[in-house]
Protein backbone atom coordinates (compact mmCIF):
# COMPACT_ATOMS: atom_id res chain seq x y z
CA UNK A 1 0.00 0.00 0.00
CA UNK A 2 1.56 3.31 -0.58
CA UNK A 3 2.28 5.81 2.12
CA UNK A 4 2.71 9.35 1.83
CA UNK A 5 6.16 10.83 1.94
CA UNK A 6 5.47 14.07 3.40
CA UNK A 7 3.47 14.93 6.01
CA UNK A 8 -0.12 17.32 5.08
CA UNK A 9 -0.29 20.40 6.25
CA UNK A 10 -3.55 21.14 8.53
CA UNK A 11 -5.05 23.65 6.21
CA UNK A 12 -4.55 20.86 3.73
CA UNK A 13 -5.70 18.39 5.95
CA UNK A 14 -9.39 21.00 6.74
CA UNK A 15 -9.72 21.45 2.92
CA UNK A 16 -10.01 17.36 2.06
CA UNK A 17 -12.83 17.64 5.21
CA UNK A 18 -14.53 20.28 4.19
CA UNK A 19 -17.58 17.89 2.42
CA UNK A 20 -18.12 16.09 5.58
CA UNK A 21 -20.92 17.74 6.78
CA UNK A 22 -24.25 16.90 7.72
CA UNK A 23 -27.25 16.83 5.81
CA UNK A 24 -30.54 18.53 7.28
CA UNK A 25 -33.09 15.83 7.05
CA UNK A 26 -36.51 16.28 5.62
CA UNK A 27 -39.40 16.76 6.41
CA UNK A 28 -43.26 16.97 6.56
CA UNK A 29 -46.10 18.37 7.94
CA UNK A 30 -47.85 15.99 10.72
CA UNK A 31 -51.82 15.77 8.98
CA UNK A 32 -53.11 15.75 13.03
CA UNK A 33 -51.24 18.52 14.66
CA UNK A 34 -49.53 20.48 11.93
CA UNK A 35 -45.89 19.91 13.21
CA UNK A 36 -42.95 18.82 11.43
CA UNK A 37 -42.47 15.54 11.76
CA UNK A 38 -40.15 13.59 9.48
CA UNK A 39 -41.26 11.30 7.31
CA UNK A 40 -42.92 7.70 7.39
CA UNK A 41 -42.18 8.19 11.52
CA UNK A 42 -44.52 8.36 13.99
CA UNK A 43 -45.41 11.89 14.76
CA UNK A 44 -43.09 12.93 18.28
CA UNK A 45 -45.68 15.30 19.73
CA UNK A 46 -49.38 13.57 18.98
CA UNK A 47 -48.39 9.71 18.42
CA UNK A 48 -49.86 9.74 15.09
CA UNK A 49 -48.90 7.74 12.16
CA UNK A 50 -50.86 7.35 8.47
CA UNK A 51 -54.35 8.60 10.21
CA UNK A 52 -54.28 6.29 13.43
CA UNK A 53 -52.91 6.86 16.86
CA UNK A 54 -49.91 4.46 17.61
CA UNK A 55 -48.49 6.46 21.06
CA UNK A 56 -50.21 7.44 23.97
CA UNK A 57 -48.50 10.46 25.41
CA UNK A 58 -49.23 11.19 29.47
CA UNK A 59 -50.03 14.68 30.97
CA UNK A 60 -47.51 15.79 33.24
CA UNK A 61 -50.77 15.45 35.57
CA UNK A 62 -51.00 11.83 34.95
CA UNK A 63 -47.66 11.31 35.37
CA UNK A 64 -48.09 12.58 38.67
CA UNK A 65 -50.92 10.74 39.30
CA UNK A 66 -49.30 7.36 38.77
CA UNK A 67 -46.40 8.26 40.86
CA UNK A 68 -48.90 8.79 43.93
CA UNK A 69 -50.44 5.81 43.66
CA UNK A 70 -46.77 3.95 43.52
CA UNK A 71 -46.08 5.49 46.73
CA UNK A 72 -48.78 4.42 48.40
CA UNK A 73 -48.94 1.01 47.22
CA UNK A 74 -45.70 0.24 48.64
């Protein structure tokens, strides 16, 4: 395998790195709540996906509610 016979330079080095960026992803409209969403994912803030409801997401009330009922159980 060859091997270089001089060392690159760092600006030389930053140039060859320069196209190693990241992409923005895509996305789409969520058809329920109007957020972006990306696509052919389950929407992050209603749970929906293709017209149905796949997550249940708790109230911070709820949340709170199960948590008082662990403490008393025990």
């Amino acid at each position: 395998m060859a091997n270089p016979k001089r060392r690159h330079s760092r600006e030389r080095g930053r140039l060859r790195r320069t196209h190693y960026k990241l992409k923005n992803r895509s996305g789409s409209k969520c058809p329920q709540c109007g957020k972006n969403k990306r696509p052919h994912v389950v929407c992050p803030h209603c749970g929906y996906y293709k017209g149905k409801q796949v997550l249940v997401y708790k109230t911070v009330e709820e949340k709170k509610k199960e948590r008082e009922k662990k403490r008393t159980k025990t």
